[in-house]
PDB file of N, CA and C in Angstrom:
ATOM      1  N   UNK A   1     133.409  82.373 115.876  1.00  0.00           N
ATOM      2  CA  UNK A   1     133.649  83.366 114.862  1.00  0.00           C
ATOM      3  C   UNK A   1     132.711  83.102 113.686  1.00  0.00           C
ATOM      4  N   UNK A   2     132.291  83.889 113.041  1.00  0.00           N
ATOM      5  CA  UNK A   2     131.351  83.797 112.167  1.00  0.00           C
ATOM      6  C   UNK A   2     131.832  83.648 110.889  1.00  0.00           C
ATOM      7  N   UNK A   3     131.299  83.154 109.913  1.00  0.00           N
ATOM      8  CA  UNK A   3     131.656  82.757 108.335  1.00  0.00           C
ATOM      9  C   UNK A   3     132.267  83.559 107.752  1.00  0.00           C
ATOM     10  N   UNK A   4     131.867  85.019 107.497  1.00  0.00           N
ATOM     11  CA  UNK A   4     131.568  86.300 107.219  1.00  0.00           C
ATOM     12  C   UNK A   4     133.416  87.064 107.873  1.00  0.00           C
ATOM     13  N   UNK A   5     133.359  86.927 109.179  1.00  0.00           N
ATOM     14  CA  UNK A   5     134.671  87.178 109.491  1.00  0.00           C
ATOM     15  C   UNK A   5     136.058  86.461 109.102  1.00  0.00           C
ATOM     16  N   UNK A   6     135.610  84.970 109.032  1.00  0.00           N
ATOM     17  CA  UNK A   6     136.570  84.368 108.590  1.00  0.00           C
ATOM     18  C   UNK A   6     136.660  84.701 107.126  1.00  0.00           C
ATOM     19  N   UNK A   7     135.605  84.734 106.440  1.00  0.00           N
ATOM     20  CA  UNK A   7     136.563  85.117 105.317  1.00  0.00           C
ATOM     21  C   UNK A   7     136.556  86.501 104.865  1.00  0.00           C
ATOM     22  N   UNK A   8     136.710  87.440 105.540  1.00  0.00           N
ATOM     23  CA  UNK A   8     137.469  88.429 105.696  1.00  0.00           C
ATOM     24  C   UNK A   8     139.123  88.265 105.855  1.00  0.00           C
ATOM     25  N   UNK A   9     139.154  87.276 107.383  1.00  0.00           N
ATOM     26  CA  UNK A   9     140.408  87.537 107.627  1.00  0.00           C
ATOM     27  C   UNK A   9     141.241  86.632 105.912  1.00  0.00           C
ATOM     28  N   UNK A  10     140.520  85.517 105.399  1.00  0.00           N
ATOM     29  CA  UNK A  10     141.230  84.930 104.428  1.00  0.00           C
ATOM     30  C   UNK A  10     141.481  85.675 103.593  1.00  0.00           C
ATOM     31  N   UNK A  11     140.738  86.545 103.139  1.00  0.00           N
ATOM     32  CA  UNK A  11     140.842  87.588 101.511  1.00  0.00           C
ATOM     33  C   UNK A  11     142.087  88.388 102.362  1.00  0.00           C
ATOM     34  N   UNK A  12     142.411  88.707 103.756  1.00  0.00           N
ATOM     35  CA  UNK A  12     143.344  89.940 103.831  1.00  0.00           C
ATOM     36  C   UNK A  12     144.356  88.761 103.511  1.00  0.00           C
ATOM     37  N   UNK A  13     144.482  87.812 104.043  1.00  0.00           N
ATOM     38  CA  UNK A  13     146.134  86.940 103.910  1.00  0.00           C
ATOM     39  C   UNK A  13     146.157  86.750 102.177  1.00  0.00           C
ATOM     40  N   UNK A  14     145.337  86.347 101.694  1.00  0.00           N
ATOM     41  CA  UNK A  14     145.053  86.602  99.927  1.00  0.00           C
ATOM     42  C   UNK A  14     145.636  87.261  99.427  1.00  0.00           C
ATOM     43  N   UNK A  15     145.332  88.680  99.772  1.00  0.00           N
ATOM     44  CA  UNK A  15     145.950  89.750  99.363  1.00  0.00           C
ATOM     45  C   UNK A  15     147.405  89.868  99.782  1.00  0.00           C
ATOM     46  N   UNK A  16     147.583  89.147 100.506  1.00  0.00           N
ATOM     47  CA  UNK A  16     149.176  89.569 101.293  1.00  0.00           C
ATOM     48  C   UNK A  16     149.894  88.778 100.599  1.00  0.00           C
ATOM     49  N   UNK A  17     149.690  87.422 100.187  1.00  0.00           N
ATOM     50  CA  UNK A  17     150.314  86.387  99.296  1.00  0.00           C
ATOM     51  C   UNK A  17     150.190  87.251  98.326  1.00  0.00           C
ATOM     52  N   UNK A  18     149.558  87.505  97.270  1.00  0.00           N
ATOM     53  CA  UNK A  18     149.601  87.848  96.083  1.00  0.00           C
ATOM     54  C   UNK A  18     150.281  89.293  96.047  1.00  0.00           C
ATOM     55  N   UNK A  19     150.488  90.235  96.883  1.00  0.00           N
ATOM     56  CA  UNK A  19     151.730  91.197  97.200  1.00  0.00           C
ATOM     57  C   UNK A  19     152.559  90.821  97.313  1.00  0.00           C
ATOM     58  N   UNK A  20     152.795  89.824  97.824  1.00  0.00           N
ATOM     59  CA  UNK A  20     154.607  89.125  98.273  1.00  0.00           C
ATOM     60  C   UNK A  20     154.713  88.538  97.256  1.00  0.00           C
ATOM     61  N   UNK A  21     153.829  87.852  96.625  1.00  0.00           N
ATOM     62  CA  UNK A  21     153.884  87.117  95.176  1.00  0.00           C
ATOM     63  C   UNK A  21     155.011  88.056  94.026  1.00  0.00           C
ATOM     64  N   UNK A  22     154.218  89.243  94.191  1.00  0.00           N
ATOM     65  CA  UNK A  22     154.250  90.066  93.014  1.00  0.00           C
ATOM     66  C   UNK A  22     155.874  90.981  93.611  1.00  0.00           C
ATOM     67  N   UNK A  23     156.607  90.600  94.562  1.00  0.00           N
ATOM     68  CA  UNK A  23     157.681  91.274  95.208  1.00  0.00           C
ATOM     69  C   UNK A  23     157.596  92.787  95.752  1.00  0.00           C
ATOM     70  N   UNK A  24     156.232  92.557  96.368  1.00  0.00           N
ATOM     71  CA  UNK A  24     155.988  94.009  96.863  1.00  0.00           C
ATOM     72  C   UNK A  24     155.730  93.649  98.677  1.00  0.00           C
ATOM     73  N   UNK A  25     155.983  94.777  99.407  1.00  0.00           N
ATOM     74  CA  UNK A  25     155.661  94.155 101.037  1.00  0.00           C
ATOM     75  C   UNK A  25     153.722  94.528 101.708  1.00  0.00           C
ATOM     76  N   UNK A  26     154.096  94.108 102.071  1.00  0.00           N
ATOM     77  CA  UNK A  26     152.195  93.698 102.681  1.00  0.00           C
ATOM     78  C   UNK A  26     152.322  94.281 104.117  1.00  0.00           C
ATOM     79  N   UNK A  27     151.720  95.134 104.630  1.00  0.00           N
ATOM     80  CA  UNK A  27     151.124  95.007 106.419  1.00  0.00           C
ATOM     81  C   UNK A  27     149.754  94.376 106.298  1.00  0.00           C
ATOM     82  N   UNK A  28     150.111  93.654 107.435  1.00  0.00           N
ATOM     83  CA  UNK A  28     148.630  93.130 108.284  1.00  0.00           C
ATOM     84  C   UNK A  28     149.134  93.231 109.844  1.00  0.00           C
ATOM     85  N   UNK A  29     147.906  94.235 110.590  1.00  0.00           N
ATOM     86  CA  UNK A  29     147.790  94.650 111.781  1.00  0.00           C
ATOM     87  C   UNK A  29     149.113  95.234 112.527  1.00  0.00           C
ATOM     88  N   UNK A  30     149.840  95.946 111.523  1.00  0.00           N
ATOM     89  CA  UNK A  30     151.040  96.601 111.896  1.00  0.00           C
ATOM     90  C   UNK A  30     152.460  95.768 111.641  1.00  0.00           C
ATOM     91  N   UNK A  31     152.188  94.981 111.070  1.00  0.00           N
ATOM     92  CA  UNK A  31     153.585  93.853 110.464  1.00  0.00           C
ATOM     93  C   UNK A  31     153.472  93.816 108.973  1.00  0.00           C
ATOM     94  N   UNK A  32     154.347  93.957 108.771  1.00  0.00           N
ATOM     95  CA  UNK A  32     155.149  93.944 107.298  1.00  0.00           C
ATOM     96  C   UNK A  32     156.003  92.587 106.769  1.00  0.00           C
ATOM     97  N   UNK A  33     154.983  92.065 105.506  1.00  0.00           N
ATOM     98  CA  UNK A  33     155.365  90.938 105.150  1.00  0.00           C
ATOM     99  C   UNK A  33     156.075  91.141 103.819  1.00  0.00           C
ATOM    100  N   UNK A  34     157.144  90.315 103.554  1.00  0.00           N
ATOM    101  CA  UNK A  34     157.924  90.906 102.133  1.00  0.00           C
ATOM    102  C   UNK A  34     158.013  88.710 101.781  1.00  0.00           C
ATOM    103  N   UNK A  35     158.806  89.454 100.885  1.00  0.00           N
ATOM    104  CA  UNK A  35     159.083  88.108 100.280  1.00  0.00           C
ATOM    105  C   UNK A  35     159.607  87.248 100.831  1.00  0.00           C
ATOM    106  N   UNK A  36     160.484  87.587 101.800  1.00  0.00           N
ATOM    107  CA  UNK A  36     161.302  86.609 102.827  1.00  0.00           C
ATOM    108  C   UNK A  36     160.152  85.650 104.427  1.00  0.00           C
ATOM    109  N   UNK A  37     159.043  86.250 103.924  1.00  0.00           N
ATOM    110  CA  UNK A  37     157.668  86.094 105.162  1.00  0.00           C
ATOM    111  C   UNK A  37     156.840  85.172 104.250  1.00  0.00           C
ATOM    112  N   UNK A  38     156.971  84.564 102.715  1.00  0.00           N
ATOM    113  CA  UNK A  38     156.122  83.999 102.073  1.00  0.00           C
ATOM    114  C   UNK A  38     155.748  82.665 102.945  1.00  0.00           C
ATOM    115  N   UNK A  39     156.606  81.902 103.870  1.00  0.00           N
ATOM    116  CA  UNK A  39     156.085  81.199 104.803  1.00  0.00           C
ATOM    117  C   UNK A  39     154.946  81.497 105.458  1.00  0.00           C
ATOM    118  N   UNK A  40     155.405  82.400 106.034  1.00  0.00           N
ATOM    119  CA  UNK A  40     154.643  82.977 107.548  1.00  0.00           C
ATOM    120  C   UNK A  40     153.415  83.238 106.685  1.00  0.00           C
ATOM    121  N   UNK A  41     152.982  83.432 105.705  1.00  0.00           N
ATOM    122  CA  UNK A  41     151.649  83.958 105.147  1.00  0.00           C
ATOM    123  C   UNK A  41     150.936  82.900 104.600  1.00  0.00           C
ATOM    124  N   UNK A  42     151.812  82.078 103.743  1.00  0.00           N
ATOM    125  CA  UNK A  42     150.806  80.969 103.469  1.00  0.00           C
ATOM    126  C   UNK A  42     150.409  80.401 104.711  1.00  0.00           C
ATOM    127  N   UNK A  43     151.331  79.762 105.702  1.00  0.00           N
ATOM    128  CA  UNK A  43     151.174  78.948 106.596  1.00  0.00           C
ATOM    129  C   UNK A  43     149.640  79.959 107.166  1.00  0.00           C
ATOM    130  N   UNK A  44     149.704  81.129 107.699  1.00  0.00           N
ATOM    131  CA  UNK A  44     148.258  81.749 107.901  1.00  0.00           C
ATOM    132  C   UNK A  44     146.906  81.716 106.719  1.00  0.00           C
ATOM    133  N   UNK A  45     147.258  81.513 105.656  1.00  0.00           N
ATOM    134  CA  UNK A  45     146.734  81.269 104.740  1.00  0.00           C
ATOM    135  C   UNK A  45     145.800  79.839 105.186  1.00  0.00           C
ATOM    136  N   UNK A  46     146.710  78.763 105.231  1.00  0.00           N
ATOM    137  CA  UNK A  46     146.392  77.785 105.285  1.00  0.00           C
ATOM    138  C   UNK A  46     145.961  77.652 107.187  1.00  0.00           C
ATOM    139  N   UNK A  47     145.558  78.166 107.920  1.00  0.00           N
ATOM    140  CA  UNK A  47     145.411  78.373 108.807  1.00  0.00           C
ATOM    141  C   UNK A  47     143.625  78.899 108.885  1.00  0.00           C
ATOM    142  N   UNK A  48     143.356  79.896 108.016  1.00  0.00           N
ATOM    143  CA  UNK A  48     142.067  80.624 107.646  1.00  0.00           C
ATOM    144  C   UNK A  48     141.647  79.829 107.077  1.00  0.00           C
ATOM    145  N   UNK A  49     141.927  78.813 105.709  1.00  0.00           N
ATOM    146  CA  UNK A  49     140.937  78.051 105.153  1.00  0.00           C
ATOM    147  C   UNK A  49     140.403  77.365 106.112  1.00  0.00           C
ATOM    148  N   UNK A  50     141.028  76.187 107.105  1.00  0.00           N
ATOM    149  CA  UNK A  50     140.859  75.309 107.944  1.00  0.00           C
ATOM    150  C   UNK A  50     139.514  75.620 108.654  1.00  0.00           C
ATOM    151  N   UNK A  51     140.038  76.943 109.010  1.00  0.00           N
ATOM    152  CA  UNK A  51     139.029  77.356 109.945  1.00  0.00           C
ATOM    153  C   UNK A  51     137.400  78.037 108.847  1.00  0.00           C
ATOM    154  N   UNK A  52     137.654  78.336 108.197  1.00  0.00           N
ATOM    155  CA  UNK A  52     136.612  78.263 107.123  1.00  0.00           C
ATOM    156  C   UNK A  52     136.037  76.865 106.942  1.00  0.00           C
ATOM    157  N   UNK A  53     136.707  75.972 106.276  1.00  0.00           N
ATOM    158  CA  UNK A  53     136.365  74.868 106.420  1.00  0.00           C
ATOM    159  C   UNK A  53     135.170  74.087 107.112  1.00  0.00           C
ATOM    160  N   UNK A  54     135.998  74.325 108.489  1.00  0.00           N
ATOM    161  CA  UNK A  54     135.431  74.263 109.875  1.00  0.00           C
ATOM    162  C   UNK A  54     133.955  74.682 110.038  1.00  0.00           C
ATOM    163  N   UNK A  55     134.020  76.249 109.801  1.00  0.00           N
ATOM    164  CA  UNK A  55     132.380  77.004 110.162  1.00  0.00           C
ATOM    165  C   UNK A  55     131.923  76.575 109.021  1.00  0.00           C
ATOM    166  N   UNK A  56     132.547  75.818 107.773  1.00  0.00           N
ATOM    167  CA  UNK A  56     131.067  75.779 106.773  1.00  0.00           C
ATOM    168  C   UNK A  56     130.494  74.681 107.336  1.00  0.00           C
ATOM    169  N   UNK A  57     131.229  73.219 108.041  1.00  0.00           N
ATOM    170  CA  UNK A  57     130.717  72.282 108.568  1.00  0.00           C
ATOM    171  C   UNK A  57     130.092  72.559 109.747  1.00  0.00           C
ATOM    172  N   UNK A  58     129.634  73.415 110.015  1.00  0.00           N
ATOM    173  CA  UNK A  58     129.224  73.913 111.085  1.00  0.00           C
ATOM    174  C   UNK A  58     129.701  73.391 112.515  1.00  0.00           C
ATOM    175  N   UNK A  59     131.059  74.547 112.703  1.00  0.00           N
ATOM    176  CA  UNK A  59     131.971  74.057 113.377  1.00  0.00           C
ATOM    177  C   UNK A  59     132.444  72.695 114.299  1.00  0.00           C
ATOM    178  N   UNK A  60     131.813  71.542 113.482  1.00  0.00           N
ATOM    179  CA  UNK A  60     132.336  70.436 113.944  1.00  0.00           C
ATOM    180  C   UNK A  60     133.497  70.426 113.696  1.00  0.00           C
ATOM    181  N   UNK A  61     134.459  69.735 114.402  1.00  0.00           N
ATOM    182  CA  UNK A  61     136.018  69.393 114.348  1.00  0.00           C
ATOM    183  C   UNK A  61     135.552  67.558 113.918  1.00  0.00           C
ATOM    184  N   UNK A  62     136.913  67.033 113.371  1.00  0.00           N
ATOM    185  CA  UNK A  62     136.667  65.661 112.939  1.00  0.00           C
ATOM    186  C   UNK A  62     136.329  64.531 114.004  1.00  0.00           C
ATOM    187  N   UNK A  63     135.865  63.527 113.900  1.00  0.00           N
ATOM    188  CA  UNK A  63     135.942  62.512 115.005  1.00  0.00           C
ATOM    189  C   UNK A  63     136.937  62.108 115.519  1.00  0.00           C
ATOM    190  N   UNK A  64     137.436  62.138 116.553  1.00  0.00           N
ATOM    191  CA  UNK A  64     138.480  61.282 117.275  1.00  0.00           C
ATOM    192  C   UNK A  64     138.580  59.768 116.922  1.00  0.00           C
ATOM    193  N   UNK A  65     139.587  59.204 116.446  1.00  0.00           N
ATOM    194  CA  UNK A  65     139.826  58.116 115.698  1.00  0.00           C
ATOM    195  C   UNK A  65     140.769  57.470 117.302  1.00  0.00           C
ATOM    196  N   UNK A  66     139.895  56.528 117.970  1.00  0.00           N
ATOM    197  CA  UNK A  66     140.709  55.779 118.834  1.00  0.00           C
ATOM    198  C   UNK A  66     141.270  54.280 118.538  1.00  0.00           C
ATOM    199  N   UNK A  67     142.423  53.783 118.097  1.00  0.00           N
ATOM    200  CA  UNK A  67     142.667  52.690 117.847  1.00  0.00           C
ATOM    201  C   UNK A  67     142.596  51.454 118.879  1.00  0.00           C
ATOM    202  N   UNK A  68     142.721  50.361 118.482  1.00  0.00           N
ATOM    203  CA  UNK A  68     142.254  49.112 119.350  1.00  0.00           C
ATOM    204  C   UNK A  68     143.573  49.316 120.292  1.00  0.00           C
ATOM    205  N   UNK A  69     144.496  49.185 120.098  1.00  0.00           N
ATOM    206  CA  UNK A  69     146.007  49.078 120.797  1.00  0.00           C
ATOM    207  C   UNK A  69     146.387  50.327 120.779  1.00  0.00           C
ATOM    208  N   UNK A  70     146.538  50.659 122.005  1.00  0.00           N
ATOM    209  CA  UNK A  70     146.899  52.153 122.655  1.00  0.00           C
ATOM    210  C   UNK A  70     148.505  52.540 122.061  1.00  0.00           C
ATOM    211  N   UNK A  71     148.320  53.598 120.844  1.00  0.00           N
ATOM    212  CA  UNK A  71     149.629  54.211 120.438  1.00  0.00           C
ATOM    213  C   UNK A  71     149.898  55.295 120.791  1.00  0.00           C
ATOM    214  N   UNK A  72     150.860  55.880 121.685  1.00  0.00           N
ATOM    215  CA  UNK A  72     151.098  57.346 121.896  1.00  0.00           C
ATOM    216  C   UNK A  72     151.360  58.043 121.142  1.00  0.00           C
ATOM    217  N   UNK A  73     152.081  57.874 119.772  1.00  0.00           N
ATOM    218  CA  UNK A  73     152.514  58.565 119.029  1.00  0.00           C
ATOM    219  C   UNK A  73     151.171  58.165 117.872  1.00  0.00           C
ATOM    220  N   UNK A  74     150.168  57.743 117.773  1.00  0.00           N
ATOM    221  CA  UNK A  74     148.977  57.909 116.723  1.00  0.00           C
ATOM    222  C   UNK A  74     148.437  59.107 116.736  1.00  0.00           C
ATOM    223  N   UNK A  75     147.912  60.136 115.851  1.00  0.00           N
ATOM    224  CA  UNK A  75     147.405  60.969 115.744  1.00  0.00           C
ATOM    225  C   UNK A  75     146.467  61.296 116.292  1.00  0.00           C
ATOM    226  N   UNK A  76     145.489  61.972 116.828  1.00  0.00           N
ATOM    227  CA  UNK A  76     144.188  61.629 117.107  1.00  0.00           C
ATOM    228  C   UNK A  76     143.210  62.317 116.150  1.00  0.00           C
ATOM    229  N   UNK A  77     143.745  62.626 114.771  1.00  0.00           N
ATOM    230  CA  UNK A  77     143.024  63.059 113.995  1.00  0.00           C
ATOM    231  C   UNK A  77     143.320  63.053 112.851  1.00  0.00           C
ATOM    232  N   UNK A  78     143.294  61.906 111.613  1.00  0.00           N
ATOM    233  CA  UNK A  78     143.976  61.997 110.729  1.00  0.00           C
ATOM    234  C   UNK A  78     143.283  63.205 109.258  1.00  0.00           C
ATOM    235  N   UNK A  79     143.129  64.182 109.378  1.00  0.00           N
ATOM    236  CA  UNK A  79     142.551  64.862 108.938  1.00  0.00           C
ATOM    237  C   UNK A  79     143.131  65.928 109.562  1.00  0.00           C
ATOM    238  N   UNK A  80     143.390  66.595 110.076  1.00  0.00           N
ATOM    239  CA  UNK A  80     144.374  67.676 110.859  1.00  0.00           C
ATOM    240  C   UNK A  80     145.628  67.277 110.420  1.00  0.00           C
ATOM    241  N   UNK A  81     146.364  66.261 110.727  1.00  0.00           N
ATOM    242  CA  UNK A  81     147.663  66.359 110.147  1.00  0.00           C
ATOM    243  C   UNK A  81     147.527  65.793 108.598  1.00  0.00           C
ATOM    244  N   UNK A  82     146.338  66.204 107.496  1.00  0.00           N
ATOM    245  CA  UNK A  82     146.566  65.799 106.142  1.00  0.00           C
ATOM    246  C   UNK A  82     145.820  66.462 105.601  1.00  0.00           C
ATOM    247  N   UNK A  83     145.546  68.349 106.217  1.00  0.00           N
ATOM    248  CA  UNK A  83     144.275  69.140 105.505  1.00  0.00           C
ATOM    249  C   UNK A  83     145.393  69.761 104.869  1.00  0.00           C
ATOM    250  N   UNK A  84     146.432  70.245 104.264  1.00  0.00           N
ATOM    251  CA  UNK A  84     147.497  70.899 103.586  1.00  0.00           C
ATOM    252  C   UNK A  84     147.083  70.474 102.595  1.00  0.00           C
ATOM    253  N   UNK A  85     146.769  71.849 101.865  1.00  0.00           N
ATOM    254  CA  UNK A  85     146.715  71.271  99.946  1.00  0.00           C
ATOM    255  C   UNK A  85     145.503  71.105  99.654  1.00  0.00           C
ATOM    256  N   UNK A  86     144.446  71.056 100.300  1.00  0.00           N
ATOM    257  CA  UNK A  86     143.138  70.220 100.517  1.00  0.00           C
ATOM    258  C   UNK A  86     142.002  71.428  99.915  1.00  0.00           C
ATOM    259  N   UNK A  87     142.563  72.303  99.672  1.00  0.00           N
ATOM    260  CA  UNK A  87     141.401  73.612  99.409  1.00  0.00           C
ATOM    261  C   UNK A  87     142.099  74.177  98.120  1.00  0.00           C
TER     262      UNK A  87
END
């Protein structure tokens, strides 16, 4: 996906936060977001930066972090579970 599209799709969720913000309801692609959806929008919100993020680094994803002693429950990316808040 290209730069250009992604932040398209970010300015529409933008706009949809700052409608629900303001207690008014939002469609995007035939769904209707109100104030009770302020989840569901940031969480897409924060979904579009990432991926913005992403294409400005020119879509590298982070390095795989393999530890010496094999943990199943270790992350394999500590940067994915700690990009919240980050933009």
């Amino acid at each position: 996906m290209k730069i250009a599209d992604i932040k398209a799709h970010l300015a529409i969720w933008e706009a949809a936060d700052l409608a629900i913000s303001r207690g008014k309801s939002y469609t995007v692609d035939g769904l209707t977001y109100t104030r009770q959806d302020a989840s569901a929008v940031r969480d897409q919100l924060d979904y579009w930066r990432m991926r913005l993020a992403m294409a400005m680094r020119g879509g590298r994803g982070c390095a795989t972090f393999r530890p010496v002693v094999s943990l199943d429950h270790w992350p394999a990316c500590w940067w994915h579970r700690n990009w919240r808040g980050r933009f």
